[in-house]
N, C-alpha and C. Protein backbone atom coordinates (compact mmCIF):
# COMPACT_ATOMS: atom_id res chain seq x y z
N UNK A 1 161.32 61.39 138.82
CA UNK A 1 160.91 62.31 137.77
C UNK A 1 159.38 62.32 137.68
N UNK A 2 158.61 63.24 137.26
CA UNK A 2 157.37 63.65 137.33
C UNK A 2 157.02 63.39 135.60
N UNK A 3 155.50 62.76 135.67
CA UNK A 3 155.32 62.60 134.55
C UNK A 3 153.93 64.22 133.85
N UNK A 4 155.03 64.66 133.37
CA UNK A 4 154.83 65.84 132.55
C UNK A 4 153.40 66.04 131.62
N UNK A 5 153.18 64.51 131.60
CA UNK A 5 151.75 64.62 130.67
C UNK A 5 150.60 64.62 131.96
N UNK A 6 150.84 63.94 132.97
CA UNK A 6 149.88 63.98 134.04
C UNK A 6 149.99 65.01 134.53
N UNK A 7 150.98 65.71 134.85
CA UNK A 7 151.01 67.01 135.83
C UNK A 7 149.90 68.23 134.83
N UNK A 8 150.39 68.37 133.42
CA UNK A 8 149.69 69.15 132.50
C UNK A 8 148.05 68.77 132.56
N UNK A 9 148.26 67.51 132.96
CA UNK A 9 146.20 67.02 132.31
C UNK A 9 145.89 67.73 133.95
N UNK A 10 146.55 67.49 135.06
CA UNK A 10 146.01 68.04 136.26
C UNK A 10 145.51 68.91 136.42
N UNK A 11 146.27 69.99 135.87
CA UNK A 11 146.39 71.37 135.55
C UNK A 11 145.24 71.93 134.93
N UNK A 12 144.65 71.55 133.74
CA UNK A 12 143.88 71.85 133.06
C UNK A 12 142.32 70.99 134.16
N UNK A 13 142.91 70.20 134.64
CA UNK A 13 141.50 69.33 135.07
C UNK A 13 141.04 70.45 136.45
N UNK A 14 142.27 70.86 137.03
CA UNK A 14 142.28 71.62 138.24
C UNK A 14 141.93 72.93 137.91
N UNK A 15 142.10 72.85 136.59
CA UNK A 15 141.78 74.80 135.64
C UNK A 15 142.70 75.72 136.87
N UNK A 16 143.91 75.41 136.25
CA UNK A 16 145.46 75.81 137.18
C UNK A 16 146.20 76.15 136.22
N UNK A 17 146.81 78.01 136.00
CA UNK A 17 147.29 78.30 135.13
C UNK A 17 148.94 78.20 135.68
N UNK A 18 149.73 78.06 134.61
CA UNK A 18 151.19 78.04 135.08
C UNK A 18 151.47 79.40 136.36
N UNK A 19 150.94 80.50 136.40
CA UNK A 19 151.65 81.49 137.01
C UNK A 19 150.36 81.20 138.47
N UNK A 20 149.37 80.33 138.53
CA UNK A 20 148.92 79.75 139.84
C UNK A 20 149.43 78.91 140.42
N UNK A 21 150.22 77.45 139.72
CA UNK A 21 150.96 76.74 140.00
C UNK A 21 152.74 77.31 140.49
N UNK A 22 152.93 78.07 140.25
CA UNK A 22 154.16 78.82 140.41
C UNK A 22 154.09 79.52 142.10
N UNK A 23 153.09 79.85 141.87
CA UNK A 23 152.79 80.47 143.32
C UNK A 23 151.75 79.69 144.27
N UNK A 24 151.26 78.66 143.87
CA UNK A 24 150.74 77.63 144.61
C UNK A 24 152.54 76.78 145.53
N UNK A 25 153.38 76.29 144.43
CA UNK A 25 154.48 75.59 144.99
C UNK A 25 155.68 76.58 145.18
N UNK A 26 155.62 77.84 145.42
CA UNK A 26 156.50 78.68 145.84
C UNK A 26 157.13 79.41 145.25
N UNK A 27 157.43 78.68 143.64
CA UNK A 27 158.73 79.05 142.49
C UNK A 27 158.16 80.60 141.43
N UNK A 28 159.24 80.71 140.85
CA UNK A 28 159.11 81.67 139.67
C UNK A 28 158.33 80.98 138.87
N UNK A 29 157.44 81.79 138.01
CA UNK A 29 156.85 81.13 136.53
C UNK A 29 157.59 80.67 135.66
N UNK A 30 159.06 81.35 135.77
CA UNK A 30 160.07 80.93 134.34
C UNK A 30 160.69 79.88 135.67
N UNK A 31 160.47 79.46 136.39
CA UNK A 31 161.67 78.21 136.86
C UNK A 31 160.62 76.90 136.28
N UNK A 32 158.91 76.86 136.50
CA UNK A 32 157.95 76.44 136.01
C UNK A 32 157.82 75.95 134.41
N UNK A 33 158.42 76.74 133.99
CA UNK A 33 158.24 77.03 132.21
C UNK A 33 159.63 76.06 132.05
N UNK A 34 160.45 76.58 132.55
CA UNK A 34 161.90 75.23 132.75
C UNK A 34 161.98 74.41 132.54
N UNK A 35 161.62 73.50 134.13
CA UNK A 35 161.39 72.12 134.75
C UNK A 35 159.79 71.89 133.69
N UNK A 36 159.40 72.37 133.32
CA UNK A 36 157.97 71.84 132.49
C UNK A 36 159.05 71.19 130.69
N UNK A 37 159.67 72.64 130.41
CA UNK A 37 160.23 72.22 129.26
C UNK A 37 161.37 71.10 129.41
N UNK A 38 161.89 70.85 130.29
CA UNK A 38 163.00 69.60 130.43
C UNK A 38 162.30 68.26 131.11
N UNK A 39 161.25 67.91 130.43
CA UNK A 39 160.19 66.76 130.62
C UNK A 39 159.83 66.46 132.49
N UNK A 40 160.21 67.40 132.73
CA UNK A 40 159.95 67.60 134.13
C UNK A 40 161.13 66.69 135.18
N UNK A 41 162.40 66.94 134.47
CA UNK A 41 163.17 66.15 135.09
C UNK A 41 164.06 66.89 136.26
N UNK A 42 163.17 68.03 136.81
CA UNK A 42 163.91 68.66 137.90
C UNK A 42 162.71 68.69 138.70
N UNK A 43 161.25 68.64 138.55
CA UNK A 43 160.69 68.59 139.58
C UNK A 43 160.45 67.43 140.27
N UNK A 44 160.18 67.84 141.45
CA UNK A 44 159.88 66.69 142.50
C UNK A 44 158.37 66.48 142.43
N UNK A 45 158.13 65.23 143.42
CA UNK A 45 156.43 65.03 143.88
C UNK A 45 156.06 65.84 144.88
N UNK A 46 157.48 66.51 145.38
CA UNK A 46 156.98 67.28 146.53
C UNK A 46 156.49 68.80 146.35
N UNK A 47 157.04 69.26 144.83
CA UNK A 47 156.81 70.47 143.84
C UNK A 47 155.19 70.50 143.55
N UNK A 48 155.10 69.16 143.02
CA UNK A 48 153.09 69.07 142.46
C UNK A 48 152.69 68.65 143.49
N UNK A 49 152.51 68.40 144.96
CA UNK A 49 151.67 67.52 145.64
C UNK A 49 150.69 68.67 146.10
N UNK A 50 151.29 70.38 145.93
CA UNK A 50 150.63 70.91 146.71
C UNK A 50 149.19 71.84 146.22
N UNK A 51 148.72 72.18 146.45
CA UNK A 51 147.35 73.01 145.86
C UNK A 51 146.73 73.90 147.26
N UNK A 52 146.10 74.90 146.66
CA UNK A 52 145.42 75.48 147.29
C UNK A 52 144.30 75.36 147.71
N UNK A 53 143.95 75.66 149.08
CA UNK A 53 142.56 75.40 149.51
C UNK A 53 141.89 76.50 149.38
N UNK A 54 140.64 76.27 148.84
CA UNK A 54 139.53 76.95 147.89
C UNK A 54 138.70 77.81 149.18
N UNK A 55 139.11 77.09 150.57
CA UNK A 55 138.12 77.91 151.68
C UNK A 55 138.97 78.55 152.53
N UNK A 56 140.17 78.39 152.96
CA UNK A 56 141.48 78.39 153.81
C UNK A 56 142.27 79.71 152.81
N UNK A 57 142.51 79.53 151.61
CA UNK A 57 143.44 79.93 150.80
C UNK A 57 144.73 79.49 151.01
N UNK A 58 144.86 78.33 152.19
CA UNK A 58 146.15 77.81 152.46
C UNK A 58 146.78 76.96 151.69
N UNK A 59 148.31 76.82 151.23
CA UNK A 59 148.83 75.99 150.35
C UNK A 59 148.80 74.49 151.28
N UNK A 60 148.19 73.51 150.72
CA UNK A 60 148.19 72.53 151.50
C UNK A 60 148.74 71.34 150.71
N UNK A 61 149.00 70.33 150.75
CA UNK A 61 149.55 68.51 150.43
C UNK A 61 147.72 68.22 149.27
N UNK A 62 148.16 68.34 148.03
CA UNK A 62 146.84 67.61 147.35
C UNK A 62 146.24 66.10 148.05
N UNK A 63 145.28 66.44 148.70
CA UNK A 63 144.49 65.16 149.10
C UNK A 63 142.83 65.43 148.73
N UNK A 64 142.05 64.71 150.10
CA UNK A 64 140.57 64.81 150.08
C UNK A 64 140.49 65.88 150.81
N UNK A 65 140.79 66.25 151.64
CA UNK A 65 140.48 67.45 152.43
C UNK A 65 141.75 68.43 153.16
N UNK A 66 141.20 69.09 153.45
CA UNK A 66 142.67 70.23 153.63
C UNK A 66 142.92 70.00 154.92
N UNK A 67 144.18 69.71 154.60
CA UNK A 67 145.12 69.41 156.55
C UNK A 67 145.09 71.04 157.29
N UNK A 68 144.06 72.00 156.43
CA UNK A 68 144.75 73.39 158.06
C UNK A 68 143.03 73.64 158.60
N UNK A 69 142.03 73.55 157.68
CA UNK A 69 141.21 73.88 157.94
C UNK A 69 139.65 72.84 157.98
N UNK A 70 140.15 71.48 157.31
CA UNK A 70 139.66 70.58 157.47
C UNK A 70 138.45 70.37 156.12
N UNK A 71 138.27 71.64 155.34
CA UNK A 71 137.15 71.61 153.62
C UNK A 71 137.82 70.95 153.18
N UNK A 72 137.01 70.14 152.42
CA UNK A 72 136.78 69.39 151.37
C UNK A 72 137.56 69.54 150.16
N UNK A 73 138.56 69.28 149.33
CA UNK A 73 139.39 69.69 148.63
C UNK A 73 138.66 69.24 146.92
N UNK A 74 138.46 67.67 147.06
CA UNK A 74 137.55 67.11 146.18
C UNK A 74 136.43 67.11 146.42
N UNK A 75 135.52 66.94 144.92
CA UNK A 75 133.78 66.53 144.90
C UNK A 75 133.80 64.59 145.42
N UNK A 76 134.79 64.45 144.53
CA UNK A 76 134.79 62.65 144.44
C UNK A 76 136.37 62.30 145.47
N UNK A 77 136.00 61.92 146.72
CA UNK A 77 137.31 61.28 147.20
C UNK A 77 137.76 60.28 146.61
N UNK A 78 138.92 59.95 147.19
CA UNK A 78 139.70 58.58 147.28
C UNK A 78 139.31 57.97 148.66
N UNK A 79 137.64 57.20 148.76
CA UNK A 79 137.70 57.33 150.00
C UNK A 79 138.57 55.99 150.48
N UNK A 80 138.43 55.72 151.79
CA UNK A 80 139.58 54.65 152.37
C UNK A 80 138.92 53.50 152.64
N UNK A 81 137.74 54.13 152.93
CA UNK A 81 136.63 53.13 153.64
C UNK A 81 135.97 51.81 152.16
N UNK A 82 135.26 52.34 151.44
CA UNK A 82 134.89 51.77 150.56
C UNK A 82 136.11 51.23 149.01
N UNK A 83 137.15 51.96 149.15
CA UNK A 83 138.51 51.52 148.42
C UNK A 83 138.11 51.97 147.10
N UNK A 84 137.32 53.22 147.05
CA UNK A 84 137.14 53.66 145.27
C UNK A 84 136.92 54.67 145.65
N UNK A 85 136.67 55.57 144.31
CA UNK A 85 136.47 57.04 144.30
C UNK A 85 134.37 56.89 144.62
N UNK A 86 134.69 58.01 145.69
CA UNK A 86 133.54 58.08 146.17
C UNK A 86 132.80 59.33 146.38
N UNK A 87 131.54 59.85 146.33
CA UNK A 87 131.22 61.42 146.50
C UNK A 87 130.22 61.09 147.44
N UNK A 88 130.64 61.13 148.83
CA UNK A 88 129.48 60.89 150.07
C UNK A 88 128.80 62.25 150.22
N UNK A 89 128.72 63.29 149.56
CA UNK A 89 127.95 64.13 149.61
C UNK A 89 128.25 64.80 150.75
N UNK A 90 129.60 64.82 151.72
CA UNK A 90 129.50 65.65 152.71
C UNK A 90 130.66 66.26 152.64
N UNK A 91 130.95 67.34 153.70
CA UNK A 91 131.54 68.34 153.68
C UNK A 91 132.62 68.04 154.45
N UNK A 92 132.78 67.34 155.43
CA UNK A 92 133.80 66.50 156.04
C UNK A 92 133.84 64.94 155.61
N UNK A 93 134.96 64.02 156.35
CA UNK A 93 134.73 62.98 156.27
C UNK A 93 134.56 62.43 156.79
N UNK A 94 133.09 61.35 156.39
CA UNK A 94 132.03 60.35 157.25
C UNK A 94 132.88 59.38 157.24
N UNK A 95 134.06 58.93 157.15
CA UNK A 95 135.00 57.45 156.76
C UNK A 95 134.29 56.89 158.00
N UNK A 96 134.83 57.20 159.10
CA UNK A 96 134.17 55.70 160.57
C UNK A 96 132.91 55.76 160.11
N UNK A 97 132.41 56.60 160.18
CA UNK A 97 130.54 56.58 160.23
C UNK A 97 129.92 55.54 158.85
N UNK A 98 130.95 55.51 157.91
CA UNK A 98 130.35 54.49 156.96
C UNK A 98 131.30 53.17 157.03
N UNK A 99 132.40 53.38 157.77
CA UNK A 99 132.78 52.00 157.93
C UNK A 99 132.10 51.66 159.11
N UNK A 100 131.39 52.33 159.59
CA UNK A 100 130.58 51.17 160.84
C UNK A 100 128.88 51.23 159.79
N UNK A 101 128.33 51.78 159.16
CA UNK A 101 127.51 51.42 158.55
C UNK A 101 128.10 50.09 157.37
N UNK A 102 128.87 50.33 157.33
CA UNK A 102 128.83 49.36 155.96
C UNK A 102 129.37 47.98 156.71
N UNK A 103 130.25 47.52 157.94
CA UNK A 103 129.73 46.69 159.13
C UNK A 103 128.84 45.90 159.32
N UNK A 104 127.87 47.15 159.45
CA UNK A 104 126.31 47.18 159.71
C UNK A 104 125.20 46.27 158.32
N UNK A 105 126.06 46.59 157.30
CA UNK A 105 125.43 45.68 156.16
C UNK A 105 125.02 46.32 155.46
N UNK A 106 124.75 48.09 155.38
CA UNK A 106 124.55 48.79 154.63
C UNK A 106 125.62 49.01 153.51
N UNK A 107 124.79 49.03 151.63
CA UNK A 107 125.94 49.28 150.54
C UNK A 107 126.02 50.46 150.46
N UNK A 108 126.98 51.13 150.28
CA UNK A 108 126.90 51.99 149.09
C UNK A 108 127.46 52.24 147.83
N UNK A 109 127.15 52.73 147.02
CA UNK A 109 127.36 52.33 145.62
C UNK A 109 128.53 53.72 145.12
């Protein structure tokens, strides 16, 4: 089951109106309005995982960057390398290039 208060704060954080989310994950707005009103006990993770890419317009898996076209999805990753939310300021991801700097003895903060 999907927790209904996170999916809503997403939404608003993502500035994602119900009838974008409807057509971001495939469904009707009233199947949306539904599964929202029954504490979200019909949607899946596989219903919210997805979002649109802002450069692609492709529906893609919510991550750091878009699996069709390779932009940047977030400002602040989840990066892998450093194990926190991180904003390396680039447009792809530097992950090897700062796990061999940070190797190297270089921080970043």
């Amino acid at each position: 089951m999907v927790n209904i208060r996170k999916l809503k704060a997403k939404l608003v954080e993502k500035d994602i109106s119900i009838i974008e989310l409807a057509n971001i994950i495939g469904i009707d707005k009233s199947t949306v309005y539904r599964k929202l009103n029954k504490s979200g006990e019909n949607f899946t993770v596989k219903d919210v995982e997805k979002v649109k890419c802002p450069k692609c317009n492709v529906e893609v898996i919510d991550g750091n960057f878009c699996e069709h076209c390779g932009a940047k999805l977030k400002q602040v990753c989840d990066c892998w390398v450093l194990k926190k939310k991180y904003n390396c300021g680039f447009d792809e991801c530097k992950g090897y290039k700062l796990l061999i700097e940070s190797i190297k003895g270089k921080e970043f903060s």
